[in-house]
C-alpha atoms as a PDB file:
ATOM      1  CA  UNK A   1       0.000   0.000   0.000  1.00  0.00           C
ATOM      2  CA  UNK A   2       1.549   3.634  -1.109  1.00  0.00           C
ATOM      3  CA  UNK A   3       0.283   6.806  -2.225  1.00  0.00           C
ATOM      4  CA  UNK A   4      -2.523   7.128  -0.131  1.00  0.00           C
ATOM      5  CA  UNK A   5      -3.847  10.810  -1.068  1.00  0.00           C
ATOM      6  CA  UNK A   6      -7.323  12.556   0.158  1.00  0.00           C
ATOM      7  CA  UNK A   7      -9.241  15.390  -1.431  1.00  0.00           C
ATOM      8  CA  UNK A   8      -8.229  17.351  -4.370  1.00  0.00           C
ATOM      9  CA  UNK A   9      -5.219  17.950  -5.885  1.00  0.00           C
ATOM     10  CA  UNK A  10      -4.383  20.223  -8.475  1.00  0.00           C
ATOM     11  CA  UNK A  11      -1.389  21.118 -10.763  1.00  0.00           C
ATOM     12  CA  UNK A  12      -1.540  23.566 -12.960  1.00  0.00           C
ATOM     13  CA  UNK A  13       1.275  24.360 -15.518  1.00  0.00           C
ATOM     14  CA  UNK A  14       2.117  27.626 -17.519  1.00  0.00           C
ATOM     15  CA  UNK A  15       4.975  29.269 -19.254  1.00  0.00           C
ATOM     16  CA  UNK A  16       7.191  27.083 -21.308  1.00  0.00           C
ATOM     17  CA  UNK A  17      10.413  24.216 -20.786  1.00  0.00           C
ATOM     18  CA  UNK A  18      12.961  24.904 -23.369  1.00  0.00           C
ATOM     19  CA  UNK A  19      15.653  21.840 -24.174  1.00  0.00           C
ATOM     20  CA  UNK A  20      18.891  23.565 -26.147  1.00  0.00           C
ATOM     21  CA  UNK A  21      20.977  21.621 -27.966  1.00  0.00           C
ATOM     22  CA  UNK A  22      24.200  23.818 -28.845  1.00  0.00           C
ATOM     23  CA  UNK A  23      26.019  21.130 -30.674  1.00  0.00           C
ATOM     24  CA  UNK A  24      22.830  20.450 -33.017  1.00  0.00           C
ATOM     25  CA  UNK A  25      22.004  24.021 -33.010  1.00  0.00           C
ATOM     26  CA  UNK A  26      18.441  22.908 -32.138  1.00  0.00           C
ATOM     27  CA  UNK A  27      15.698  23.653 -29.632  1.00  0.00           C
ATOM     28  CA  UNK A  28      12.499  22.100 -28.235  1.00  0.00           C
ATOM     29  CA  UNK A  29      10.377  24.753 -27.174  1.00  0.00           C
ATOM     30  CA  UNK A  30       7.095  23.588 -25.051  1.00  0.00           C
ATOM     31  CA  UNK A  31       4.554  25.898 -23.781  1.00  0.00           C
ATOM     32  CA  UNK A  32       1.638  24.846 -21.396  1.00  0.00           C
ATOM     33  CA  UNK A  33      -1.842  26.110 -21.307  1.00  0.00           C
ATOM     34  CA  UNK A  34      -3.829  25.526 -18.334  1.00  0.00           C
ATOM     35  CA  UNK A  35      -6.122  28.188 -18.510  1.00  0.00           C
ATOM     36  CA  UNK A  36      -9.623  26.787 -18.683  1.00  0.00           C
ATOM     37  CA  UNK A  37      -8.456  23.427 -17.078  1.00  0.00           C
ATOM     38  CA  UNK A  38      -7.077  22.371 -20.316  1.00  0.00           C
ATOM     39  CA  UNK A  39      -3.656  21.335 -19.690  1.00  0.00           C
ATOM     40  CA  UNK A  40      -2.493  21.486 -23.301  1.00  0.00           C
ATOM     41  CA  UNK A  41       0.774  21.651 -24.916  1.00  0.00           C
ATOM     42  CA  UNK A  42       2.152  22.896 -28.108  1.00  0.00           C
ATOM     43  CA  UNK A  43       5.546  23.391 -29.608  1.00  0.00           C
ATOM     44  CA  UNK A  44       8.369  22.471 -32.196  1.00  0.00           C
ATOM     45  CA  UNK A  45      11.441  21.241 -32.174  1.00  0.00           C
ATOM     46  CA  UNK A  46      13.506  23.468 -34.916  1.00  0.00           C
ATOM     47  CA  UNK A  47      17.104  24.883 -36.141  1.00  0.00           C
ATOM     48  CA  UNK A  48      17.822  27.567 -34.101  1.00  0.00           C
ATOM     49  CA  UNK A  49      19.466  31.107 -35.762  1.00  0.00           C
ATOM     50  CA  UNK A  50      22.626  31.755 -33.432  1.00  0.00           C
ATOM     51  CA  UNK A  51      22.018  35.405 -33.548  1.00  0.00           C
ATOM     52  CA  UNK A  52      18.368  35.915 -31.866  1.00  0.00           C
ATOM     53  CA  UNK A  53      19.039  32.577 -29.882  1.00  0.00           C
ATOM     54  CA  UNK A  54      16.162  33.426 -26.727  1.00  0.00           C
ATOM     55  CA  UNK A  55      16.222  31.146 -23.976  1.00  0.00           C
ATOM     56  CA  UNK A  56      13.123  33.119 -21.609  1.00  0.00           C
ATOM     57  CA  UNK A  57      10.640  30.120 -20.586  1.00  0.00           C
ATOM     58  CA  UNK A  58       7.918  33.099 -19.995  1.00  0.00           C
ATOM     59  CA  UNK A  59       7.460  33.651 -24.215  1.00  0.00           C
ATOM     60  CA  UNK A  60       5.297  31.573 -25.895  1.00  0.00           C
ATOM     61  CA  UNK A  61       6.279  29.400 -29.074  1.00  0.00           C
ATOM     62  CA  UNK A  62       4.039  31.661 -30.775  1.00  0.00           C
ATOM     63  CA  UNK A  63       6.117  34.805 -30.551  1.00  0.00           C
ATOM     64  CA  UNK A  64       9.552  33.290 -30.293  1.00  0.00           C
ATOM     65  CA  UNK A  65      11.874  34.996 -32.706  1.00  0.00           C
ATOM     66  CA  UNK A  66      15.288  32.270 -33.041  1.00  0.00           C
ATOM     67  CA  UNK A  67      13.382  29.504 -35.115  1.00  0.00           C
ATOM     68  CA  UNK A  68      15.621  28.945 -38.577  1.00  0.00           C
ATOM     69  CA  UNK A  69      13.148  26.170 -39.584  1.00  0.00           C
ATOM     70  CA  UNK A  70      10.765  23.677 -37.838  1.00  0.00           C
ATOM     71  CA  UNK A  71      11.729  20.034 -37.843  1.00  0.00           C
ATOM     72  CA  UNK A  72       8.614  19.220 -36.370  1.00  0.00           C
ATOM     73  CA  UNK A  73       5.414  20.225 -34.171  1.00  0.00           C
ATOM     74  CA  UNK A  74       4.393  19.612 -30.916  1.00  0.00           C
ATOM     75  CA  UNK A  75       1.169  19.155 -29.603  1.00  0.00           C
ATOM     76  CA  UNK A  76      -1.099  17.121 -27.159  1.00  0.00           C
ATOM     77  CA  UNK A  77      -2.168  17.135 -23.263  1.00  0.00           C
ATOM     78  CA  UNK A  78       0.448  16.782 -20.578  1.00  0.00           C
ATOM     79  CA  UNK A  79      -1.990  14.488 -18.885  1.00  0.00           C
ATOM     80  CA  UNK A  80      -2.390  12.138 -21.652  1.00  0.00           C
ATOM     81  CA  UNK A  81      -1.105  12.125 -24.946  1.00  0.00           C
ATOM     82  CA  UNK A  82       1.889  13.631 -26.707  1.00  0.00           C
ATOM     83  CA  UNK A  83       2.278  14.171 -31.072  1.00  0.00           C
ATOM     84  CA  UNK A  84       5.263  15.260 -33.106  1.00  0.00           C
ATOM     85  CA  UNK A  85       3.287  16.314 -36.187  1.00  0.00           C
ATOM     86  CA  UNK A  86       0.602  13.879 -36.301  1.00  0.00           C
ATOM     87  CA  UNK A  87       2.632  10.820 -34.821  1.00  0.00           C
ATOM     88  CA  UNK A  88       1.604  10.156 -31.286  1.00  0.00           C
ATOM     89  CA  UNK A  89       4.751   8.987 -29.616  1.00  0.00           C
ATOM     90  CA  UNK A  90       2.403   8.675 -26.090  1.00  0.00           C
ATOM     91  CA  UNK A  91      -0.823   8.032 -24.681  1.00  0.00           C
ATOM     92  CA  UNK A  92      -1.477   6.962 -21.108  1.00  0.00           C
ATOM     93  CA  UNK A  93      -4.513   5.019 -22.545  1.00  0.00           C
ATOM     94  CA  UNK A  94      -1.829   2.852 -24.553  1.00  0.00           C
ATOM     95  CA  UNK A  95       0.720   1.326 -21.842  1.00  0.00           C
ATOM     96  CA  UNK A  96       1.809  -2.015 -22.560  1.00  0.00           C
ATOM     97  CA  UNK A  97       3.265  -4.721 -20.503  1.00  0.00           C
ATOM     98  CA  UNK A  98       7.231  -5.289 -20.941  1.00  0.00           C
ATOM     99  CA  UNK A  99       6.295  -8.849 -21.822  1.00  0.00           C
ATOM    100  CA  UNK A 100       4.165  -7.504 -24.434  1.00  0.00           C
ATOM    101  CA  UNK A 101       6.852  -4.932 -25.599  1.00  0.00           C
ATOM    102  CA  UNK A 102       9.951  -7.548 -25.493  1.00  0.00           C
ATOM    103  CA  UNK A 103       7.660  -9.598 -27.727  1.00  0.00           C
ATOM    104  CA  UNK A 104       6.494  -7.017 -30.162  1.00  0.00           C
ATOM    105  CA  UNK A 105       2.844  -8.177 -29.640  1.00  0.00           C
ATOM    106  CA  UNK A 106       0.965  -4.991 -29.460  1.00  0.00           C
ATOM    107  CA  UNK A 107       0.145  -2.220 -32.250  1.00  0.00           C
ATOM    108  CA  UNK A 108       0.336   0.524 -29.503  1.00  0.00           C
ATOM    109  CA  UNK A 109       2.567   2.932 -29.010  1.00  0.00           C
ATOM    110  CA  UNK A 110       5.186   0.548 -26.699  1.00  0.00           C
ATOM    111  CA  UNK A 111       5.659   1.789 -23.391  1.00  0.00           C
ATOM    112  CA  UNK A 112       6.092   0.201 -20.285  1.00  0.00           C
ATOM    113  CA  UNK A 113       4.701   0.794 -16.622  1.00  0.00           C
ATOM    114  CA  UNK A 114       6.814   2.745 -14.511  1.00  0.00           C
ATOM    115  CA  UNK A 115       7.895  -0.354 -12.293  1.00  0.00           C
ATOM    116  CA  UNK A 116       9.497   0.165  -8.751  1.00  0.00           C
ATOM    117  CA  UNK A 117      13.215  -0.096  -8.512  1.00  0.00           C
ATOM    118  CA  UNK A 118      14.159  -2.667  -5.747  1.00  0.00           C
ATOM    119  CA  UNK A 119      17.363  -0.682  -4.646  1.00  0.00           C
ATOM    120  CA  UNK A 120      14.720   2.470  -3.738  1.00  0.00           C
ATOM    121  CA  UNK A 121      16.084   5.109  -1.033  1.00  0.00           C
ATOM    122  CA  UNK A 122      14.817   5.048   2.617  1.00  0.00           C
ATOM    123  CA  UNK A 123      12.623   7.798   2.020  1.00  0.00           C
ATOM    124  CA  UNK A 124      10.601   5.921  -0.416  1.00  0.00           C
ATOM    125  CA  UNK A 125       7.166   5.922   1.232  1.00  0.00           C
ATOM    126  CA  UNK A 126       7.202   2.179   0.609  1.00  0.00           C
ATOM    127  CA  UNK A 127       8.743   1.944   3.759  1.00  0.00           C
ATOM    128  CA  UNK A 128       7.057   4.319   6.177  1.00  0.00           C
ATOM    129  CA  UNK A 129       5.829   2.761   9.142  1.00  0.00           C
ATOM    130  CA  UNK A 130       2.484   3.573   9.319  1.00  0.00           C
ATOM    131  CA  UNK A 131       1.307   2.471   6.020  1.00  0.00           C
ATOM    132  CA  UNK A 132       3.469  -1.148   7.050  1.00  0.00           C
ATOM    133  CA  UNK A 133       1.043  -1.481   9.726  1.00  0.00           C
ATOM    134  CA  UNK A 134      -2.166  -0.297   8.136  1.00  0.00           C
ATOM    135  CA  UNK A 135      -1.534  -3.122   5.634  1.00  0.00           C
ATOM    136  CA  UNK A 136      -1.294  -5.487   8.222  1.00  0.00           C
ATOM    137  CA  UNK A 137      -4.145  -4.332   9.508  1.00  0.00           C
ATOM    138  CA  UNK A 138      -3.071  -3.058  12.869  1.00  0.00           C
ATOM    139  CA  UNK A 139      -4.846   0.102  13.284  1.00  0.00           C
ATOM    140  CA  UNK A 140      -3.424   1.267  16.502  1.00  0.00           C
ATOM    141  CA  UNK A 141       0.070   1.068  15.387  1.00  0.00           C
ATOM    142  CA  UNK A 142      -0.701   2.712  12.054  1.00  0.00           C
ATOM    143  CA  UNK A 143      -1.925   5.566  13.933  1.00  0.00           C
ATOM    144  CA  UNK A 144       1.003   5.697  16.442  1.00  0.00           C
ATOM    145  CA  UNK A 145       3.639   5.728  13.128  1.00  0.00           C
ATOM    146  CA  UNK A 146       1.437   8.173  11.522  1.00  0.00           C
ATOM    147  CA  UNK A 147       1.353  10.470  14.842  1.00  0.00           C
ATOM    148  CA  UNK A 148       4.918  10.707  15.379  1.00  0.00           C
ATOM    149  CA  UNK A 149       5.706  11.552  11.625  1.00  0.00           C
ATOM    150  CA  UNK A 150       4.097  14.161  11.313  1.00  0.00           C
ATOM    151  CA  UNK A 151       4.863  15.135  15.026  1.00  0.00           C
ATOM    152  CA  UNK A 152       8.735  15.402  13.426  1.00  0.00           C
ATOM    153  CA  UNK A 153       7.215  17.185  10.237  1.00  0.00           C
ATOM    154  CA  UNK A 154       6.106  20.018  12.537  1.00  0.00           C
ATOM    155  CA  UNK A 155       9.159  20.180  14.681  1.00  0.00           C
ATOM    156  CA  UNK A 156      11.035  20.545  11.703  1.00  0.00           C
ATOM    157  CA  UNK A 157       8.891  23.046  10.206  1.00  0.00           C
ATOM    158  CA  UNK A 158       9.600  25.293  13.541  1.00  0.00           C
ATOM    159  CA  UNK A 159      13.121  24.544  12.574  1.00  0.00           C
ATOM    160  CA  UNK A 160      13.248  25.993   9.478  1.00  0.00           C
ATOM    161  CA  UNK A 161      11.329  29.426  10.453  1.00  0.00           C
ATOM    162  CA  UNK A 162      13.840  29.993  12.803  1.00  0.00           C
ATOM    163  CA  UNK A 163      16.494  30.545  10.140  1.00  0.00           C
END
């Protein structure tokens, strides 16, 4: 048992993530739109003119200036899918089992499951306490774990106004 979250939660993401490639001269330039709970993307990947190189993450693909040419589009929903031009390269719908990938079995786009790595640090919350004990069933100590962690978060919160 991990992961255990309650209520809402909420990301939204703006602005853009820009990946330079000096040796290539290129650039992938990504905006995100969130506004009206969309959580789209567009941008390209393109040849890049040395002399009006811009590497500000607040412009928009739309009004950057450096692009040379466009190798290729970008488009889709951070949540879900991801195109270069019209070739979807992602779609959560679409995950495949390694098996299925190692044996070439499936006409979706292969990708495999995020698995856990078995070497994970202690921090992983694999390993707290209190969700040990919840999935064995023993309340009481689940609680007790779950009191004195966040017992320590607060102390260490006081900690760091201090400073």
């Amino acid at each position: 048992m991990s992961g255990i979250l309650f209520g809402t939660m909420q990301l939204y993401l703006h602005n853009s993530m820009i990946f330079h490639d000096k040796e290539n001269e290129l650039k992938g330039h990504v905006t995100f739109d969130s506004s009206n709970y969309t959580d789209k993307l567009k941008g390209s990947i393109y040849k890049f003119n040395k002399q009006k190189l811009q590497l500000d993450t607040s412009i928009p693909i739309n009004k950057v200036k450096d692009i040379s040419y466009e190798i290729c589009s970008i488009k889709g929903n951070w949540q879900s899918s991801l195109y270069f031009d019209e070739a979807k390269v992602w779609d959560i719908d679409q995950v495949v089992s390694a098996e299925k990938v190692k044996s070439k079995e499936s006409n979706k786009v292969l990708q495999c499951p995020p698995l856990p790595v078995p070497n994970s640090l202690p921090s992983d919350s694999r390993y707290r306490e209190d969700l040990i004990w919840l999935k064995k069933s023993e309340i009481p100590n689940g609680e007790q774990w779950k009191q004195w962690l966040e017992d320590q978060q607060r102390h260490e919160e006081k900690l760091r106004e201090h400073k």
